[in-house]
Protein backbone atom coordinates (compact mmCIF):
# COMPACT_ATOMS: atom_id res chain seq x y z
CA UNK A 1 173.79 13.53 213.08
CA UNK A 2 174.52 13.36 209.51
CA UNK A 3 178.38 14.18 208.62
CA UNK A 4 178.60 16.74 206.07
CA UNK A 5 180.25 16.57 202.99
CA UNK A 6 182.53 19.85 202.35
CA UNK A 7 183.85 20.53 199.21
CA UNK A 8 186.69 22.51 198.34
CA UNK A 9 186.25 25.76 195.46
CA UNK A 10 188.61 24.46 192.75
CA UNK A 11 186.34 21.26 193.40
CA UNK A 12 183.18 23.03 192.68
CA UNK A 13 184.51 24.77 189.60
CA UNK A 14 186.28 21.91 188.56
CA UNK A 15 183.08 19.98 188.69
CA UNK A 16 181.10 23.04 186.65
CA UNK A 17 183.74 23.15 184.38
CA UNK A 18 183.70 19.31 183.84
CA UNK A 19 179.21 19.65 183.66
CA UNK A 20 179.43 22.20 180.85
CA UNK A 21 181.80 20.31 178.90
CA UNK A 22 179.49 17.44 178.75
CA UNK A 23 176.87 19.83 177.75
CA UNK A 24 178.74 21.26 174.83
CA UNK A 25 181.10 18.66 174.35
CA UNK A 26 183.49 21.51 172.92
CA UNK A 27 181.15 22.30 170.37
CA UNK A 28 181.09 25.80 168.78
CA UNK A 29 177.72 27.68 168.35
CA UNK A 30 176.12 30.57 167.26
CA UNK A 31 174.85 33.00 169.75
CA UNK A 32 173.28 36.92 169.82
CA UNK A 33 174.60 39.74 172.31
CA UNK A 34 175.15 43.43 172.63
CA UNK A 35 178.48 44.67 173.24
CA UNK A 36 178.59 46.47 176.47
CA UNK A 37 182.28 47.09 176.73
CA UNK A 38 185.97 46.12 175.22
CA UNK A 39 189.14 46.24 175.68
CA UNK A 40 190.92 45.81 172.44
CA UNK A 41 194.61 45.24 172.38
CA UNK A 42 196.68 41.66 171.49
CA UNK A 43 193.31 40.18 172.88
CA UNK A 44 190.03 41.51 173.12
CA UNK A 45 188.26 41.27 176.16
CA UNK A 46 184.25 42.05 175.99
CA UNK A 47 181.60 42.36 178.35
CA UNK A 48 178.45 40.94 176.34
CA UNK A 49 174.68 41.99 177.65
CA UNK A 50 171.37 41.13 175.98
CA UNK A 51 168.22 43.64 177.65
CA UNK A 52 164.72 42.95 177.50
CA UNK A 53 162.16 45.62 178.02
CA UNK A 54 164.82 47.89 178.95
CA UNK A 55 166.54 45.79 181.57
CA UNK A 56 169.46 43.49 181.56
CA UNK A 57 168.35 39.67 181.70
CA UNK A 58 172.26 38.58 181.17
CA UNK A 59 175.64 39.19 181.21
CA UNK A 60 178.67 37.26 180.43
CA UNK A 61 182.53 37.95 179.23
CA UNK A 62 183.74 37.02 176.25
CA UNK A 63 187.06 36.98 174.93
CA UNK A 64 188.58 37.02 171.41
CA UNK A 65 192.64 35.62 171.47
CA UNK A 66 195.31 36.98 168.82
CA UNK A 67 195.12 34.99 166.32
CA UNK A 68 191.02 34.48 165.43
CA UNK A 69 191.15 38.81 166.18
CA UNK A 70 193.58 38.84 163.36
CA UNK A 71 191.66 36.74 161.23
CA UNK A 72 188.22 38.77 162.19
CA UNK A 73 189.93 41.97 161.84
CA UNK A 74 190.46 40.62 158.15
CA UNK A 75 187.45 38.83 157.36
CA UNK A 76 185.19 42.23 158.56
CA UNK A 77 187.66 44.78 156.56
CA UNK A 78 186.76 48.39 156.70
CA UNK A 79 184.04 47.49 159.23
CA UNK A 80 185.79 46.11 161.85
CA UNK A 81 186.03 49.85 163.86
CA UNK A 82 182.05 50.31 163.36
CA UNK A 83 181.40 46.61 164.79
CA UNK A 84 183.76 46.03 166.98
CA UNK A 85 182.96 48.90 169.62
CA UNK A 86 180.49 49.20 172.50
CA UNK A 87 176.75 49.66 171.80
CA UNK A 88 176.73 47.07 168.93
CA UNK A 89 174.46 43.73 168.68
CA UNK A 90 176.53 41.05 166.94
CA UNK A 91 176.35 37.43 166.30
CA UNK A 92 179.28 35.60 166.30
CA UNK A 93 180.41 31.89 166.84
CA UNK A 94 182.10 30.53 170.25
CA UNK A 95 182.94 28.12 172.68
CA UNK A 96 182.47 27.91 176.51
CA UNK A 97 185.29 27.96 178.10
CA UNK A 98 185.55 27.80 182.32
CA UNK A 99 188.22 28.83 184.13
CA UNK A 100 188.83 27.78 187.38
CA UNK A 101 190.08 31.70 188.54
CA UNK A 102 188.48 33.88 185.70
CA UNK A 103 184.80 32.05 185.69
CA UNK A 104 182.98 31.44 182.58
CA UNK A 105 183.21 33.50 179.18
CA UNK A 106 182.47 32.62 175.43
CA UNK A 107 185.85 32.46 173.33
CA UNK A 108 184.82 34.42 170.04
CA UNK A 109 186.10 32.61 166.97
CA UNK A 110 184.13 34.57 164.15
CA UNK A 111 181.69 37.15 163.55
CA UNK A 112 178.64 37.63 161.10
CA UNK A 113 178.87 40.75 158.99
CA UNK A 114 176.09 40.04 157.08
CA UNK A 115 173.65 40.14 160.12
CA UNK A 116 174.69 43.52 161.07
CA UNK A 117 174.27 44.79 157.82
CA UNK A 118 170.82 43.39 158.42
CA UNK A 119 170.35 45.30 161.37
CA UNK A 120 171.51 48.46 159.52
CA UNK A 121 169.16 47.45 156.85
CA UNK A 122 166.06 47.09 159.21
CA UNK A 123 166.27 50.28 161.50
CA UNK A 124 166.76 51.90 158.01
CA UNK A 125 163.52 50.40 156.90
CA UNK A 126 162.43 51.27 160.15
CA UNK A 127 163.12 55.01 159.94
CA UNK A 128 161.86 55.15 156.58
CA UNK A 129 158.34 53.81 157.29
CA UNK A 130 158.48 56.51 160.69
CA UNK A 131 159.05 59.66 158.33
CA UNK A 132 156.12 58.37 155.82
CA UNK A 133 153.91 58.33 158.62
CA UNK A 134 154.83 61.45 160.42
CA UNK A 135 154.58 62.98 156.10
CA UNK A 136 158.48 64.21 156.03
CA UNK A 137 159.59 61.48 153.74
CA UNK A 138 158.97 63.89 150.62
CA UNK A 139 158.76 67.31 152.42
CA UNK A 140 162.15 68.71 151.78
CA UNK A 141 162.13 67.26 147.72
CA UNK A 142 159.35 69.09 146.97
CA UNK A 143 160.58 72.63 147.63
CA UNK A 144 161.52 74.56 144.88
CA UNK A 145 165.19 74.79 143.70
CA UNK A 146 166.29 78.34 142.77
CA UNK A 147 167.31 78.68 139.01
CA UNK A 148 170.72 79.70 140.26
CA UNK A 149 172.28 78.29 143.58
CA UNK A 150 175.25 80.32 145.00
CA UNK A 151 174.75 80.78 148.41
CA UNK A 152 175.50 77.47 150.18
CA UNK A 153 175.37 76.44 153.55
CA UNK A 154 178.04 73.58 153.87
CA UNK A 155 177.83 70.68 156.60
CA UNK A 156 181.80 69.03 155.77
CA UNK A 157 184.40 67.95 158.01
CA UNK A 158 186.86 70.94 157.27
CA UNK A 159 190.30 69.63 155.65
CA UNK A 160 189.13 66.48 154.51
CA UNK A 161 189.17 65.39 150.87
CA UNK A 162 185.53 65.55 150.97
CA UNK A 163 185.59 69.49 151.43
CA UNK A 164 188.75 70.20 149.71
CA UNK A 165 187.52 68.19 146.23
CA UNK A 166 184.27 70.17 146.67
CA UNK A 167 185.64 73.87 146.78
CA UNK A 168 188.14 72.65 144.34
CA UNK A 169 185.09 72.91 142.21
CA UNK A 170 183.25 75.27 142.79
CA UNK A 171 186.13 77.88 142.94
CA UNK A 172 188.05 76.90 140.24
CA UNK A 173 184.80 76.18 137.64
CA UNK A 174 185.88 76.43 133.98
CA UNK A 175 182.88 79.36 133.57
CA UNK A 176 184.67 81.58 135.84
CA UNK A 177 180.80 81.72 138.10
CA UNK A 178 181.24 82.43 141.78
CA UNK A 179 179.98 81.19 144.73
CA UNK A 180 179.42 82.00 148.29
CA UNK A 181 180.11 78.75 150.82
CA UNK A 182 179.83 78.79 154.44
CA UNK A 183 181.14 76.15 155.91
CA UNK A 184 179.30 74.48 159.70
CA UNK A 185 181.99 71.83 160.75
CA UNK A 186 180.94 68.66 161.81
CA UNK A 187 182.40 65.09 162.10
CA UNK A 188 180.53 62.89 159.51
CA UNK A 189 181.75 59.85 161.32
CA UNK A 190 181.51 57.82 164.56
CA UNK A 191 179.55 57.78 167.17
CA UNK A 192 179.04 61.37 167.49
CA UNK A 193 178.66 61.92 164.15
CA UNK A 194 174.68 62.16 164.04
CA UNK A 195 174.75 64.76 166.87
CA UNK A 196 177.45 67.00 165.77
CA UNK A 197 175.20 66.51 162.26
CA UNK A 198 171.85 67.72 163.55
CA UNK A 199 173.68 71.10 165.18
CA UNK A 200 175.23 71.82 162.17
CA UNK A 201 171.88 71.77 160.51
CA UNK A 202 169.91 73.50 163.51
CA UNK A 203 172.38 76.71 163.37
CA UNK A 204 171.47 77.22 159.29
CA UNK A 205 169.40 80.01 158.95
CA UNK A 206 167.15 79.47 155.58
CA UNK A 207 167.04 82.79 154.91
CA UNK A 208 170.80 83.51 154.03
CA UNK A 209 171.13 81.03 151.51
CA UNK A 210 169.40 78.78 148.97
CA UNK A 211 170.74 75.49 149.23
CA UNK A 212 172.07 73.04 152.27
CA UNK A 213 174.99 70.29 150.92
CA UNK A 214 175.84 68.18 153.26
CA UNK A 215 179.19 65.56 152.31
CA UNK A 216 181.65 63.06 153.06
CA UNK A 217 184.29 60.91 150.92
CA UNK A 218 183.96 57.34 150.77
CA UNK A 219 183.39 54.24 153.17
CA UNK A 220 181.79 51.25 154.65
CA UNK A 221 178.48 50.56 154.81
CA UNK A 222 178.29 50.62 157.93
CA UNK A 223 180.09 54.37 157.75
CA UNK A 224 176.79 55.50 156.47
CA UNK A 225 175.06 54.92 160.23
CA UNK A 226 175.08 58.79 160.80
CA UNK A 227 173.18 59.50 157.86
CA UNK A 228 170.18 56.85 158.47
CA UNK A 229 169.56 58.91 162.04
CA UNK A 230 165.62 59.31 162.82
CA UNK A 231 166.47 62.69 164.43
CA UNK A 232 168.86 63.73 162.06
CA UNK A 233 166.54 63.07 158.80
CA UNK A 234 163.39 65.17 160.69
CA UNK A 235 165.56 68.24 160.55
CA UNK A 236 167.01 67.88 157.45
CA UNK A 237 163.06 67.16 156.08
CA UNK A 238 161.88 70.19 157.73
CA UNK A 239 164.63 72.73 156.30
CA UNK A 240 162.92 75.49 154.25
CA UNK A 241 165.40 75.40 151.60
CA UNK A 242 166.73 72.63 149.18
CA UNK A 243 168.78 69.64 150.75
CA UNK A 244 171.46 68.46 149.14
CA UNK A 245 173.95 65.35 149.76
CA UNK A 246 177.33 63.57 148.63
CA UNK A 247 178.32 61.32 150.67
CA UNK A 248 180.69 59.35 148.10
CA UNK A 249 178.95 55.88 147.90
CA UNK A 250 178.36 54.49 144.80
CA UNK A 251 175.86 51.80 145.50
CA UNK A 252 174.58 52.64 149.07
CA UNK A 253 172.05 55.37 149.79
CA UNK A 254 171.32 56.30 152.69
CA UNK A 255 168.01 57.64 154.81
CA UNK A 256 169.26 61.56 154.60
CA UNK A 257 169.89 61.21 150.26
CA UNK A 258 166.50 59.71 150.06
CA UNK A 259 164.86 62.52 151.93
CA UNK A 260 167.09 65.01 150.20
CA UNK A 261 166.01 67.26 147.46
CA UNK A 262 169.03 65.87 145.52
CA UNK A 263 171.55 63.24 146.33
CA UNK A 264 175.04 62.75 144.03
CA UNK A 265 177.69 59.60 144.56
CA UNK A 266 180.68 62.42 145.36
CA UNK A 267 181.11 65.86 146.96
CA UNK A 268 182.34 66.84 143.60
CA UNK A 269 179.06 65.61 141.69
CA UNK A 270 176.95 68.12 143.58
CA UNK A 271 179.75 71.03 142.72
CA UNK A 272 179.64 70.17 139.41
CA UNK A 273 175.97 70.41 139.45
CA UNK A 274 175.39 73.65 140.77
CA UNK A 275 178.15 75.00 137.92
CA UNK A 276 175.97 73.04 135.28
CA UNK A 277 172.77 74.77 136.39
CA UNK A 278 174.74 77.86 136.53
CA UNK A 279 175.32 77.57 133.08
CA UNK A 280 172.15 76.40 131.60
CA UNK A 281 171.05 79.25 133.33
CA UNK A 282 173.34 81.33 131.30
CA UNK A 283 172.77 80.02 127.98
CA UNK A 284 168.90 79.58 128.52
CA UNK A 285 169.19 83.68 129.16
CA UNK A 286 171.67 83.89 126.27
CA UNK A 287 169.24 82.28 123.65
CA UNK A 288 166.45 84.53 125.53
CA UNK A 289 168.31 87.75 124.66
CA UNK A 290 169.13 86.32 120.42
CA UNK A 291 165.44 85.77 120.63
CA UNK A 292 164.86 89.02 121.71
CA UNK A 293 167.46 90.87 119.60
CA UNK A 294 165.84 89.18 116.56
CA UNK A 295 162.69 89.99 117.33
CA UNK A 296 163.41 93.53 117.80
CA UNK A 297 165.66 93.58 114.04
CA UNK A 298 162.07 91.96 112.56
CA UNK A 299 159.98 94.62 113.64
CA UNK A 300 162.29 97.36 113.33
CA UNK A 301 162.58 96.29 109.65
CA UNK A 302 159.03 96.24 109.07
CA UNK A 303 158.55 99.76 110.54
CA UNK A 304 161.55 101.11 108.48
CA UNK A 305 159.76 99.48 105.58
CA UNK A 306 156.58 101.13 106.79
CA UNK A 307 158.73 104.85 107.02
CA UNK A 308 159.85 104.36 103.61
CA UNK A 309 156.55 103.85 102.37
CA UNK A 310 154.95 107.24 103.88
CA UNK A 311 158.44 108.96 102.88
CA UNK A 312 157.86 107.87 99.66
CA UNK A 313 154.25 109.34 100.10
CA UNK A 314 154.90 112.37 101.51
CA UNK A 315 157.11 113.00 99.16
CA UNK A 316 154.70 112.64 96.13
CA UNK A 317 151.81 113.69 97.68
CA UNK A 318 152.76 117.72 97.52
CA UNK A 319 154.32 117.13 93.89
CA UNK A 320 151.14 115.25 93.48
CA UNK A 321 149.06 118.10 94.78
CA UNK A 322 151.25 121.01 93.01
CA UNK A 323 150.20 119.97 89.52
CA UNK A 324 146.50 118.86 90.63
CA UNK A 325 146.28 122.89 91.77
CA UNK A 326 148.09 124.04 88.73
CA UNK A 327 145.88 122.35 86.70
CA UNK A 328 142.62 123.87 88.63
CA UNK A 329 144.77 127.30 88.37
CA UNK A 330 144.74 127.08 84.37
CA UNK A 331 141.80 126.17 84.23
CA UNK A 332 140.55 128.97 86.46
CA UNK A 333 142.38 131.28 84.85
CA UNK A 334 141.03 130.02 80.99
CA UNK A 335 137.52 130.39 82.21
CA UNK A 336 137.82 133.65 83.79
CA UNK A 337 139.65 135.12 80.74
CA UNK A 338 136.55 134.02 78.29
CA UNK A 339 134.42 135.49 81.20
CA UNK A 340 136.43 139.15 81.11
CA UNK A 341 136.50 138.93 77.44
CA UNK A 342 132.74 137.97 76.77
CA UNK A 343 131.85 140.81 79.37
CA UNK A 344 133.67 144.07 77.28
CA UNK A 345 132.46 142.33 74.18
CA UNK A 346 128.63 142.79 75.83
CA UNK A 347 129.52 146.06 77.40
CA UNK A 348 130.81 147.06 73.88
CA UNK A 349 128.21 146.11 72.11
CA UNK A 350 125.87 148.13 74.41
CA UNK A 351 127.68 151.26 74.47
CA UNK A 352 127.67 150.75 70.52
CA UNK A 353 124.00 150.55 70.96
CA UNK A 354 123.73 153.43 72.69
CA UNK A 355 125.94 155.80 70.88
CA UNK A 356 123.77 154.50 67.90
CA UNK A 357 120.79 155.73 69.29
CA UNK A 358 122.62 158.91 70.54
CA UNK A 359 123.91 159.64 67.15
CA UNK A 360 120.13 159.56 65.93
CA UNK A 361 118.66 161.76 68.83
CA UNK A 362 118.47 165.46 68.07
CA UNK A 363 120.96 167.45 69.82
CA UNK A 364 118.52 169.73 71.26
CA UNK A 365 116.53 167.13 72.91
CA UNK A 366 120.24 165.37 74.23
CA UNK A 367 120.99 168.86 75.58
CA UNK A 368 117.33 169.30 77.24
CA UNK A 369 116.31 165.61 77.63
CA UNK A 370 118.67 163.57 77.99
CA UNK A 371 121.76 165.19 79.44
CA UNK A 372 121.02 164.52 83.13
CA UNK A 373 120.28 160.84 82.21
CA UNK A 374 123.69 160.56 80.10
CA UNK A 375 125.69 162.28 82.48
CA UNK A 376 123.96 159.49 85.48
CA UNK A 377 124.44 157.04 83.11
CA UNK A 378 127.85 157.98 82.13
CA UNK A 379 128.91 157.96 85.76
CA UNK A 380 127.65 154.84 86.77
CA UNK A 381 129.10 153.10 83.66
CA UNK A 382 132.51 154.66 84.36
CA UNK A 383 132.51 153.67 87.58
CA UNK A 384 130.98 150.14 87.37
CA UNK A 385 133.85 150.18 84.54
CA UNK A 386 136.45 150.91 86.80
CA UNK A 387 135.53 148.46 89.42
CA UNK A 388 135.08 145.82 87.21
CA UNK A 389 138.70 146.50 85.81
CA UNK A 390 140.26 146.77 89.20
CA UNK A 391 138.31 143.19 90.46
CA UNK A 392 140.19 141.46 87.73
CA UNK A 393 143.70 143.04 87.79
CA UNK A 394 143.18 142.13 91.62
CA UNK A 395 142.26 138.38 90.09
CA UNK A 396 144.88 138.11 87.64
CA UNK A 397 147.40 139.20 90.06
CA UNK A 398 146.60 136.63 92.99
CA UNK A 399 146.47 133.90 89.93
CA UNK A 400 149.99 135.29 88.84
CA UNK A 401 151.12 134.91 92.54
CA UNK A 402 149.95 131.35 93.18
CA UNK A 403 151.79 130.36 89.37
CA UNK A 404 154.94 132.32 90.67
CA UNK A 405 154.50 130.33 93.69
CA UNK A 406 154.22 126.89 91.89
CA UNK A 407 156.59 127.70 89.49
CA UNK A 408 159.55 124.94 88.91
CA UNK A 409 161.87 127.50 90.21
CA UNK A 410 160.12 127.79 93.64
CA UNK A 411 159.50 124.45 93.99
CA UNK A 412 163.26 123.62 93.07
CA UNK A 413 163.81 125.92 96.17
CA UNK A 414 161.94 124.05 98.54
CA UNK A 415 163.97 120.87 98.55
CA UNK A 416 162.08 118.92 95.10
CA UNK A 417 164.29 117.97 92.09
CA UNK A 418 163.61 117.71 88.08
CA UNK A 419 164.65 114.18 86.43
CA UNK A 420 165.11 114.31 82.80
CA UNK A 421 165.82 111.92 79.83
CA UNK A 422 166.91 113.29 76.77
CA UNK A 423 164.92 116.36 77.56
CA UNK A 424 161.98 114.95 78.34
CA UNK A 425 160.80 114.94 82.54
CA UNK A 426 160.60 111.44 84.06
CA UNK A 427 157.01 111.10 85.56
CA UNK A 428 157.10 106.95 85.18
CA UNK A 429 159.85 104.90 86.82
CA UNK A 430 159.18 102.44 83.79
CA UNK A 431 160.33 104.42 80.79
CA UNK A 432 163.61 103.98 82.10
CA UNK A 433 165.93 100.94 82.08
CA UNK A 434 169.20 99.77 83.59
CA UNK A 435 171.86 101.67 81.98
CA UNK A 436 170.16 104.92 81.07
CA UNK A 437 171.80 108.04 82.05
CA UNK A 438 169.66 110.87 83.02
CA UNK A 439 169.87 114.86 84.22
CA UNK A 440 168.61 115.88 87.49
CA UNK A 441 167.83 119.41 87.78
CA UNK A 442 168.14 120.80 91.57
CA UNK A 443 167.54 124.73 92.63
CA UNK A 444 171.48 125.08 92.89
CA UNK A 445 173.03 123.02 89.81
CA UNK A 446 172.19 119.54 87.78
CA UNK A 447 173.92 116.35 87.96
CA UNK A 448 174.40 113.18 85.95
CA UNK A 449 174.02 109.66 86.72
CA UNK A 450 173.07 106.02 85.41
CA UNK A 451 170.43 103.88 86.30
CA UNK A 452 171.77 100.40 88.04
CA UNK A 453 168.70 99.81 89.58
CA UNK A 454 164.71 100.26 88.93
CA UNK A 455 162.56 99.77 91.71
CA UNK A 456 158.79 99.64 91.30
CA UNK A 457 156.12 100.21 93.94
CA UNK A 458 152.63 99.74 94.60
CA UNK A 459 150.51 98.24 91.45
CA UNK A 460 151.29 100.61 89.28
């Protein structure tokens, strides 16, 4: 029977350790792995996995001593606490390194940046192209924005510089407008950043106000993770109101500004934008009320233009009318005076005729023939005589009425005025002439005064 060949453990490792350094010949390369766990403090200790369809196909610890963590630290900056941390994919350069008691882990001597702000870049590309197909991509920027936003619904980190800069703002505007913030606290960074994010959101009813703002001062790139969330960008999409963000990066933009209805570099760019709006809202309804007030002294103008036209008509038209009717009057008067006078002359003339005839008659045959027919006659003539006389004193009295009436006197009475120049009555304003002085003759008194001023109207 064969003897068997027993080894001891420190010479199996010894002999693994002695195989992989052959195989590597202490080269350093580059290799791809999730970070499952670590344990940060002089060292950093890490348990690395890679999964595939879901499952783990490998795991190995790595390590990273003092001095390359220093240097890594350093060469990632600002983003060391978003890559360094479990849950992250990184790519870094190592070494194998076997120990006889601790087993086999990669020593970590640098780490890409640039590759996991690749893998920011693609899942952002990623959740971009998954919005555009599910048609939220341009849902929330095409809802209206009120002409005047004062009730906002702020998603902040309370006591930050963020929030503080942004009330700063709003409250202490240079217009003196006010607004009406409430705030839903939420962390805006970390790992449960996107979660506390999408509550905030969730608990905004779109009724109570017009506008969401959602902010956060400045940072990494990598700080922006929260705001590229799939989840996080369908609710904001889907809000009935206006989405707006500041998340105070100058150069980066992130999934939730380009889904936004409006995205500013700072908190204190989207304050300052809803005072500006504020105010062109102001002056737009400050030039709408000039327009109207001008409007308004235009056509008020032309009707008190208009009123001093009919004044000026009303006022002339009686005048105008008084001496048409007073000329009618005299006239009516002339022509019934001839008529009176032309009537005795006839009647005279007749009753001369008669008494003619009468004279020549004998008396006996007056007494016997003629006496009932001269005493008819005589009666009717007296009486037609007497109603003929009493028709015209009735006449000439109603014509003496309506020229009392119509008299200067009366008409002085009833509110109209006499102008006179050197005696004479003004009928034409263009007889006179700057300078003139002229008598006005009122029901009560006259008065005095000079012309300054000839005004003309009409053709005439």
């Amino acid at each position: 029977m064969e003897e068997r060949k027993i080894y001891t453990l420190r010479q199996v490792g010894t002999a693994i350790k002695q195989r992989i350094e052959e195989a590597t010949h202490g080269a350093s390369f580059w290799v791809k792995a999730e970070i499952a766990a670590i344990n940060v403090g002089k060292h950093a200790y890490l348990e690395l996995v890679q999964h595939q369809d879901g499952e783990k196909v490998a795991v190995m610890r790595g390590a990273i001593w003092m001095s390359a963590l220093n240097r890594i630290r350093q060469e990632l900056g600002g983003e060391s606490r978003n890559i360094l941390k479990d849950g992250v994919e990184i790519l870094f350069l190592a070494k194998t390194n076997y120990h006889l008691v601790f087993g086999l882990s990669l020593v970590i001597e640098q780490i890409d940046l640039s590759f996991n702000i690749s893998e920011l870049e693609r899942r952002k590309r990623e959740t971009i192209a998954t919005l555009k197909e599910e048609g939220l991509y341009d849902r929330n920027r095409f809802i209206r924005m009120p002409l005047v936003v004062q009730r906002i619904a702020l998603i902040a980190s309370q006591g930050t510089a963020a929030y503080t800069d942004f009330m700063k703002h709003l409250e202490h505007n240079e217009h003196g407008y006010r607004f009406h913030v409430r705030l839903f606290n939420a962390v805006v960074q970390g790992e449960a950043a996107a979660g506390e994010l999408r509550a905030a959101l969730a608990a905004i009813d779109p009724t109570k106000f017009d506008a969401v703002v959602l902010i956060r001062g400045g940072g990494s790139k990598l700080d922006l993770e929260p705001f590229n969330d799939l989840e996080l960008a369908r609710v904001a999409a889907q809000m009935r109101i206006p989405v707006l963000t500041g998340i105070g990066h100058d150069v980066d933009v992130s999934v939730l500004d380009l889904i936004a209805k409006g995205h500013h570099k700072t908190p204190t760019a989207v304050a300052d934008f809803f005072v500006d709006r504020a105010m062109y809202f102001e002056t737009s309804m400050t030039g709408m009320l000039v327009q109207i007030h001008n409007a308004m002294l235009t056509d008020f103008t032309a009707r008190k233009e208009g009123l001093s036209t009919f004044t000026e008509m009303v006022i002339m038209r009686p005048t105008a009318r008084c001496r048409n009717e007073r000329g009618l009057l005299h006239t009516t008067t002339g022509q019934f005076a001839r008529s009176v006078t032309d009537k005795i002359a006839v009647s005279s003339r007749v009753l001369e005729t008669f008494a003619h005839d009468l004279a020549l008659l004998p008396r006996h045959k007056l007494a016997q023939v003629e006496a009932a027919r001269i005493r008819e006659m005589s009666g009717s003539l007296s009486g037609i005589a007497q109603r003929g006389f009493q028709l015209l004193l009735g006449r000439l009295q109603g014509m003496d009425d309506a020229i009392q009436f119509l008299s200067p006197e009366k008409l002085l009475h009833r509110g109209f005025s006499i102008t006179r120049k050197d005696g004479h009555a003004i009928k034409d304003p263009g007889t006179l002439k700057p300078g003139d002085e002229v008598e006005t003759t009122f029901a009560s008194g006259k008065a005095w005064s000079t012309i300054k001023n000839i005004e003309r109207h009409g053709k005439g």
